[in-house]
Protein backbone atom coordinates (compact mmCIF):
# COMPACT_ATOMS: atom_id res chain seq x y z
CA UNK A 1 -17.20 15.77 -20.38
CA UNK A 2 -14.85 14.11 -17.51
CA UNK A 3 -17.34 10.96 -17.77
CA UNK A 4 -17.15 10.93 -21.60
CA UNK A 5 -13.56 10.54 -21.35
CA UNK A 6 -13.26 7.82 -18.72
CA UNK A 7 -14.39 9.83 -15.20
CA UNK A 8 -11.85 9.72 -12.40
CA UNK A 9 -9.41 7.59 -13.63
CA UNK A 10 -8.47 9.55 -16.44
CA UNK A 11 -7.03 11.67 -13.68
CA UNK A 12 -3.17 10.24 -13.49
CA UNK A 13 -2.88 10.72 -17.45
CA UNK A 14 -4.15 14.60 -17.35
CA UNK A 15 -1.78 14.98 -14.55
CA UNK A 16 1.18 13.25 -16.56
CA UNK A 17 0.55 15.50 -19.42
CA UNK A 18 0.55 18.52 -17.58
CA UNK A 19 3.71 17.60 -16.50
CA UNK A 20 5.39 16.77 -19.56
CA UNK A 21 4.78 19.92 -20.47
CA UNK A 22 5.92 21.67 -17.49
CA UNK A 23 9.20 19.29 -16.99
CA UNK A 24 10.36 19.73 -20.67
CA UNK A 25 13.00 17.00 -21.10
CA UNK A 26 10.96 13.97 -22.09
CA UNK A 27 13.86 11.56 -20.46
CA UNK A 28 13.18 13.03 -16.94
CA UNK A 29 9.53 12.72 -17.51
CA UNK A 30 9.49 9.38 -18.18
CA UNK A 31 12.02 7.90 -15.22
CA UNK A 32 9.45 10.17 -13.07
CA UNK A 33 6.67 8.85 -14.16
CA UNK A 34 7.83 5.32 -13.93
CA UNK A 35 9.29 5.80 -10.58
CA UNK A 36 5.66 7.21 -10.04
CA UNK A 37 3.74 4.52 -10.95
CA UNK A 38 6.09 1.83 -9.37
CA UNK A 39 5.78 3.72 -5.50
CA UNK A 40 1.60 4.40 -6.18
CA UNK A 41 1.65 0.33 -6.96
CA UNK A 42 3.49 0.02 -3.37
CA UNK A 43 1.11 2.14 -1.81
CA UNK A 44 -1.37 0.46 -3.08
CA UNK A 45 -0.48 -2.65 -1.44
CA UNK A 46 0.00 -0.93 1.98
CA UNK A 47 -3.53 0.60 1.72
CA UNK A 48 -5.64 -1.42 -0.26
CA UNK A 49 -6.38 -3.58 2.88
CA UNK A 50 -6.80 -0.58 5.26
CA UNK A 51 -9.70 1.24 2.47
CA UNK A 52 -11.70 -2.80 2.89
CA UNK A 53 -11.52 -2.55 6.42
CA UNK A 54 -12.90 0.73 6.73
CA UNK A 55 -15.66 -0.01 4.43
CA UNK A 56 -16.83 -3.14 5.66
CA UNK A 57 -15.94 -3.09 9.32
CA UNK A 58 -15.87 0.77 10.19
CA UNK A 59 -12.55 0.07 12.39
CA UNK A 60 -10.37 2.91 12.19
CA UNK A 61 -6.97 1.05 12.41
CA UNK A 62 -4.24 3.52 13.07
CA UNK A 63 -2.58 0.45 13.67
CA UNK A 64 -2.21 -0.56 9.99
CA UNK A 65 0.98 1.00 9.74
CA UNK A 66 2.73 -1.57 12.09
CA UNK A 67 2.01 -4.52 9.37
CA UNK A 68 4.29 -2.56 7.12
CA UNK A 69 7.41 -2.11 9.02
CA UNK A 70 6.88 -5.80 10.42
CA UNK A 71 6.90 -7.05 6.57
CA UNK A 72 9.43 -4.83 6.23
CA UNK A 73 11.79 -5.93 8.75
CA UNK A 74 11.00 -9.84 8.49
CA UNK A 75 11.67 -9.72 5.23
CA UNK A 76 14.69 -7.99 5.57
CA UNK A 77 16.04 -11.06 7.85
CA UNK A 78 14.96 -13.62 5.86
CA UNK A 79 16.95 -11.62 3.06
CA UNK A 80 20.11 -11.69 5.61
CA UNK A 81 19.32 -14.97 6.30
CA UNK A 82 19.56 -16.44 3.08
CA UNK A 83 22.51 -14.26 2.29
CA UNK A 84 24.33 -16.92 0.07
CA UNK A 85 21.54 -17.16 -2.25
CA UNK A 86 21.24 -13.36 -2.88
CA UNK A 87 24.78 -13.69 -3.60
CA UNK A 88 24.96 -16.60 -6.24
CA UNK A 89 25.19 -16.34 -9.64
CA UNK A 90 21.69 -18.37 -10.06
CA UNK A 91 19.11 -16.41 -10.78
CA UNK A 92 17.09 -19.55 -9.64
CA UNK A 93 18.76 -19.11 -6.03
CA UNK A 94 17.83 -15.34 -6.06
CA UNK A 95 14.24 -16.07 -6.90
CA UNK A 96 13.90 -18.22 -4.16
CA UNK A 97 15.05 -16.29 -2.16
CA UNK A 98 13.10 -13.04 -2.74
CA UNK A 99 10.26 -15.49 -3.28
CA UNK A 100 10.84 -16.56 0.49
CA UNK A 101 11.06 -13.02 1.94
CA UNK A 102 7.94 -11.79 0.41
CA UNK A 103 6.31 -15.07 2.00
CA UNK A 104 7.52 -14.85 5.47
CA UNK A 105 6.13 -10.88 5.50
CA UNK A 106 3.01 -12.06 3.60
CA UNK A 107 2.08 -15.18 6.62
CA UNK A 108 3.78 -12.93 9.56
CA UNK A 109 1.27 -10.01 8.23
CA UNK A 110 -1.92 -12.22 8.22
CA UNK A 111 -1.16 -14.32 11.13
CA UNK A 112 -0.35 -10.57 13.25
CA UNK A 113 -3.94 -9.35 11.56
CA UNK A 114 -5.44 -12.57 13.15
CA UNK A 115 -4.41 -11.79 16.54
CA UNK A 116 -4.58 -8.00 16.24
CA UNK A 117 -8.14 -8.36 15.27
CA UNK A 118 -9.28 -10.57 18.08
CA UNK A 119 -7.18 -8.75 20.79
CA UNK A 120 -6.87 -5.27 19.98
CA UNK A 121 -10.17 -4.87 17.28
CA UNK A 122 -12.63 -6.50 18.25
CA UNK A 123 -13.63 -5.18 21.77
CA UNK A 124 -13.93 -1.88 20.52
CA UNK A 125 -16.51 -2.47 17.17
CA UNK A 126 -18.74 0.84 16.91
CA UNK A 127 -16.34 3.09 19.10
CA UNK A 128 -14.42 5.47 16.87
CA UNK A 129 -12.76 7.10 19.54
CA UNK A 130 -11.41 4.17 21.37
CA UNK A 131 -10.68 2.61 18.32
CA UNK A 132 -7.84 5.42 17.53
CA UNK A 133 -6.50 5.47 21.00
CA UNK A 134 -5.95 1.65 21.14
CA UNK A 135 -4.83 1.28 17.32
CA UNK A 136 -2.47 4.06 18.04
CA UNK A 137 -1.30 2.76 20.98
CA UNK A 138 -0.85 -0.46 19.38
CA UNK A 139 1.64 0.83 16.85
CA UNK A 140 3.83 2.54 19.56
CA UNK A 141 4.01 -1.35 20.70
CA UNK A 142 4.76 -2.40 17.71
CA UNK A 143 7.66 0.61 17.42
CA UNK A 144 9.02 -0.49 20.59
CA UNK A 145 8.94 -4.39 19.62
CA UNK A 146 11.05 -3.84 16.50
CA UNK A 147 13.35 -1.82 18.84
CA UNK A 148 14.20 -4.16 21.28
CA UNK A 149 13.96 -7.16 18.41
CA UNK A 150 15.98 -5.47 15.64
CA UNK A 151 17.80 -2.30 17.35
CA UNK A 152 17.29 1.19 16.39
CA UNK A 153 20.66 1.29 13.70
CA UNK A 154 18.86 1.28 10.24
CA UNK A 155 19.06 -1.92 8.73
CA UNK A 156 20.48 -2.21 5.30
CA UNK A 157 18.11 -4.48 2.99
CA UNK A 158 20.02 -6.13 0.21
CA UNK A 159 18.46 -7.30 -3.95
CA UNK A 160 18.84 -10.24 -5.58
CA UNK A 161 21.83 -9.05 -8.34
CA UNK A 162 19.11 -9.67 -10.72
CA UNK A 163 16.92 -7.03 -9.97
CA UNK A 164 19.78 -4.11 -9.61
CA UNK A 165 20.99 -2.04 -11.89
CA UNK A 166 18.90 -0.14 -14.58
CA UNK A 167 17.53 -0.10 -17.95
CA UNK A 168 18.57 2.83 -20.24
CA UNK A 169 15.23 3.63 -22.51
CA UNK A 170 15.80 6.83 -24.92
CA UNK A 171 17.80 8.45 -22.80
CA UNK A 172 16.28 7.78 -19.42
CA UNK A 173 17.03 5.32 -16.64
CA UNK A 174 14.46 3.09 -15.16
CA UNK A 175 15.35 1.23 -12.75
CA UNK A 176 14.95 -2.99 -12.72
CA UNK A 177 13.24 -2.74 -9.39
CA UNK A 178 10.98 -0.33 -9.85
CA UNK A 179 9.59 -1.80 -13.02
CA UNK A 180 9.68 -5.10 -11.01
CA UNK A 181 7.83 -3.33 -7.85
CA UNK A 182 5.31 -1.87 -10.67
CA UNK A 183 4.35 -6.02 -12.09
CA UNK A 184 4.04 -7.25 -8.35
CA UNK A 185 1.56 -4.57 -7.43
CA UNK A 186 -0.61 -4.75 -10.95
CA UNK A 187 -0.43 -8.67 -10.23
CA UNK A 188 -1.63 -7.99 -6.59
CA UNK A 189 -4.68 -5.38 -8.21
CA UNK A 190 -5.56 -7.95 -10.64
CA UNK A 191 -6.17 -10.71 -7.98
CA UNK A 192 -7.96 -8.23 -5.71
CA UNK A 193 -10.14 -7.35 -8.48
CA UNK A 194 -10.94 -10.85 -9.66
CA UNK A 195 -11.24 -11.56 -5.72
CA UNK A 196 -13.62 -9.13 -5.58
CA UNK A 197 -15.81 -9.18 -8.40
CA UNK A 198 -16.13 -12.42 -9.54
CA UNK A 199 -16.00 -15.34 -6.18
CA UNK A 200 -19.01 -15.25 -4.20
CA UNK A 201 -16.83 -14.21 -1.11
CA UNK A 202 -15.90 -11.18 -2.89
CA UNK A 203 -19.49 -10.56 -3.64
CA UNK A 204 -19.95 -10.85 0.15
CA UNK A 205 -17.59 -8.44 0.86
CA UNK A 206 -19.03 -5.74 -1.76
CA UNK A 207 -22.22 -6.15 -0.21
CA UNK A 208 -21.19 -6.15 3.43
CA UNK A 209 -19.96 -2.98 1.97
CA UNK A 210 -22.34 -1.22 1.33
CA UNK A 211 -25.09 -2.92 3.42
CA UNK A 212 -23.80 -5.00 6.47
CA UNK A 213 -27.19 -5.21 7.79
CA UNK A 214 -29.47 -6.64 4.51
CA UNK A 215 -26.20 -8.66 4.57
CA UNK A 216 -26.52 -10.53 8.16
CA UNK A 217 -30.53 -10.45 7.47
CA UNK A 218 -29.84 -12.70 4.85
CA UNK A 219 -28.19 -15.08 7.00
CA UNK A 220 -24.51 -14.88 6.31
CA UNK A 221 -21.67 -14.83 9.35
CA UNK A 222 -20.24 -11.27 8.66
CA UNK A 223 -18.00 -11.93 11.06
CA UNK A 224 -16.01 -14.98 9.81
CA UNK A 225 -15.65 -11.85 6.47
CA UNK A 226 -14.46 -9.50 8.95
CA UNK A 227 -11.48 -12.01 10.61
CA UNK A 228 -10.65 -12.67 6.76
CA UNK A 229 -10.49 -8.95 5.25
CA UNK A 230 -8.97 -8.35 8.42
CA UNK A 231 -6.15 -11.26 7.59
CA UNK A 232 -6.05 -10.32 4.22
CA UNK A 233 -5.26 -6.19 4.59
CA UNK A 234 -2.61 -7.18 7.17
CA UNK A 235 -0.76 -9.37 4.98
CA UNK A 236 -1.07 -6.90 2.43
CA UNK A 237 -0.05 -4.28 4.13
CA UNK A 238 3.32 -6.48 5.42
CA UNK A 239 3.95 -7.46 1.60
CA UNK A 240 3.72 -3.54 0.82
CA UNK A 241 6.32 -3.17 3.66
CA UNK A 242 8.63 -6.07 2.17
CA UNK A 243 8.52 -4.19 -1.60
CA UNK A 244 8.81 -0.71 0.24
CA UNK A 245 12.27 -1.89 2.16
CA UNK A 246 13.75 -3.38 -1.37
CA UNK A 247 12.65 -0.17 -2.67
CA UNK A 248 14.67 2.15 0.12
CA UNK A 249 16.93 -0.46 0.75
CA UNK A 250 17.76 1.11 4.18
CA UNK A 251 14.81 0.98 6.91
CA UNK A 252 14.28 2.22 10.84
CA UNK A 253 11.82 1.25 13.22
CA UNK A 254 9.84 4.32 12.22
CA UNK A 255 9.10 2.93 8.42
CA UNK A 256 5.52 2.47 9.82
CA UNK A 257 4.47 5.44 11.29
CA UNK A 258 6.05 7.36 8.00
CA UNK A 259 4.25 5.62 5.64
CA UNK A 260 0.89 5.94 8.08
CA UNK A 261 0.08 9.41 6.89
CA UNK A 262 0.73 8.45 3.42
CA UNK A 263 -1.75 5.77 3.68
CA UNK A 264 -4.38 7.26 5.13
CA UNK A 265 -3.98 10.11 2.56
CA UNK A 266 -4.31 8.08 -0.11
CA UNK A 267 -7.81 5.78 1.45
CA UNK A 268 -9.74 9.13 1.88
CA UNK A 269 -8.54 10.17 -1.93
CA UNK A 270 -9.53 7.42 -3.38
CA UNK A 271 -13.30 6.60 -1.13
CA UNK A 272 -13.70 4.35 1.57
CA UNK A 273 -14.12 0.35 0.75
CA UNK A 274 -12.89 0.84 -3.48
CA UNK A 275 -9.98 -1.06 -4.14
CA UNK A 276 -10.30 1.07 -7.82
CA UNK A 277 -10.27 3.55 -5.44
CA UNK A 278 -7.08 2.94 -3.77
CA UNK A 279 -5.38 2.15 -6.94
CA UNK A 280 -6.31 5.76 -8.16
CA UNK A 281 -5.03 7.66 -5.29
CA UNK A 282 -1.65 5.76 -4.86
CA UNK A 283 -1.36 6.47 -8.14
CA UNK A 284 -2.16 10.20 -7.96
CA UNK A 285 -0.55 10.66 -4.96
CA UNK A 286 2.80 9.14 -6.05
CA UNK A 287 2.69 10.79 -9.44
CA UNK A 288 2.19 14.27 -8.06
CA UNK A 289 5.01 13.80 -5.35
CA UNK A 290 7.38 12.75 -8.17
CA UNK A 291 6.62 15.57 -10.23
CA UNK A 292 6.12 17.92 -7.48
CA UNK A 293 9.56 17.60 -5.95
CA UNK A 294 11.45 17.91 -8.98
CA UNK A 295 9.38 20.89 -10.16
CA UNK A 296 9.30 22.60 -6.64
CA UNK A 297 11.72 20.46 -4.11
CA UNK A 298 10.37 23.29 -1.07
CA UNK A 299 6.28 22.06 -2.12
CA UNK A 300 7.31 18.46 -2.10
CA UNK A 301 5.94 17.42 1.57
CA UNK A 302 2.85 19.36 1.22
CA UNK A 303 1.77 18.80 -2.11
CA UNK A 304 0.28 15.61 -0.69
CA UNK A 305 -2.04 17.36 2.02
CA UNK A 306 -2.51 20.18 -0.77
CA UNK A 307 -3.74 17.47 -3.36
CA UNK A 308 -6.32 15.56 -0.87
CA UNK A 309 -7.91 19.21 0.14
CA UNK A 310 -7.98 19.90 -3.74
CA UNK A 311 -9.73 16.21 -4.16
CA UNK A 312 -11.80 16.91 -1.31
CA UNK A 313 -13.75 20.12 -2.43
CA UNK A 314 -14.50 18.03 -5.76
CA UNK A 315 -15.35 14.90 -4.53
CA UNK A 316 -16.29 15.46 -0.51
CA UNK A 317 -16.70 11.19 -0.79
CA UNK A 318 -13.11 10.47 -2.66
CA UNK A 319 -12.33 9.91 -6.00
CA UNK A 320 -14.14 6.18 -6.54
CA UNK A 321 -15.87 5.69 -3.25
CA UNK A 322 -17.81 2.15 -2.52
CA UNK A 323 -19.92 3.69 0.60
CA UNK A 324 -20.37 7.12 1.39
């Protein structure tokens, strides 16, 4: 019956409907549920490129995290930077310069994944355990660099005036940003998608996958697709970082190792190597948090760890896995 009606992924709408029903003021529902859907987008960004690199390269990057708060905080200074242009009246100006911030994070994020997997990654292929000790202590490093680089005083990230404010819709409020947030990360899906499923290198990459050895047997460099997903994750994760610091618009050197939980919640929920997947359990994840801490504020920080064991007994592999 769940196939007949779409499988998995009618999962986020059963779980919306269940909480109309239980919320009872249709305004509320909806400025939840779009809040929802705008934060699972973000998530998706930070963890789309951490589910690829676990199903192709089997690295277990505790790391990841550290490409968020560095996209975070670069594009907060580029944002500080370019100060006057946030604060024109040109909506040109603010483009540009929210169009600049999201590029410095985006290049900082894949030239950091470049080094990070040469130096850090790649001595340690095919060892799990060192693999978490040097990942983890990698983001401590990375803690400590945004310390002594930015302070530890929470730095206050500013909008371009055009995305502030809100939009009143029947009664609820939805704000610009969020629906802005919600575009950038169904933009980012889309290209992932087509990336994926219809360029040869994509078809590489769903077949290193799910076989990395018929894959090198054939003759291809797996490799030189392991330096790129690698890249590619990073600066994902770093534009996640950049949308996630507009979003809180106050950040601390900790941003990454908060969200790092989160992540990883959401790559085993939605199945190693899917970017469908990932989409699914950002989604679910920020849906049910939303709803969860309005219904229940005490349940809010569990209900995440509550929902994955839930997932788990289903679907021991994740939601929409691409390996098992």
């Amino acid at each position: 019956m769940i196939d007949r009606a779409g499988g998995v992924f009618v999962l986020p709408v059963a779980i919306a409907i269940v909480a109309f029903f239980l919320i009872g003021a249709p305004s509320s529902w909806l400025t939840l549920t779009v809040a929802g859907l705008s934060m699972g987008l973000m998530i998706f960004l930070m963890a789309s490129g951490l589910s690829l690199v676990f199903g192709l390269m089997d690295v277990l990057n505790f790391g990841h995290s550290a490409f968020v708060s560095f996209g975070a905080f670069v594009a907060a200074s580029v944002l500080a930077w370019l100060g006057g242009w946030l604060g024109a009246d040109s909506i040109i100006l603010n483009s540009l310069a929210l169009i600049a911030a999201l590029a410095a994070a985006i290049v900082f994020g894949a030239a950091g994944g470049w080094f990070f997997e040469r130096v850090i990654v790649k001595p340690v292929y095919k060892d799990h355990l060192r693999q978490i000790l040097i990942t983890m202590g990698a983001l401590i490093v990375a803690e400590q660099l945004i310390l002594a680089t930015w302070g530890g005083t929470p730095v206050n990230v500013p909008r371009p005036h055009f995305l502030e404010g809100a939009i009143i819709l029947g009664g609820s409020s939805l704000e610009v940003y969020r629906l802005f947030a919600f575009v950038v990360g169904a933009l980012v899906y889309a290209g992932l998608y087509y990336l994926l499923n219809k360029t040869r290198i994509g078809l590489l990459i769903r077949a290193g996958v799910e076989n990395r050895e018929m894959v090198e047997a054939l003759g291809f460099k797996i490799d030189r697709l392991f330096i790129g997903v690698f890249m590619l994750g990073s600066a994902l994760a770093a534009l996640g970082g950049a949308m996630w610091a507009g979003y809180e618009t106050l950040i601390t050197p900790a941003l990454g190792a908060e969200m790092m939980v989160i992540v990883f919640i959401v790559v085993i929920i939605g199945g190693l190597g899917s970017i469908q997947g990932t989409l699914l359990g950002a989604i679910v994840v920020a849906l049910m948090q939303n709803y969860v801490g309005y219904l229940s504020p005490k349940l809010a920080l569990a209900s995440n760890m509550i929902l994955m064991m839930a997932i788990l007994l289903w679907r021991p592999y994740g939601l929409a896995p691409a390996v098992k």
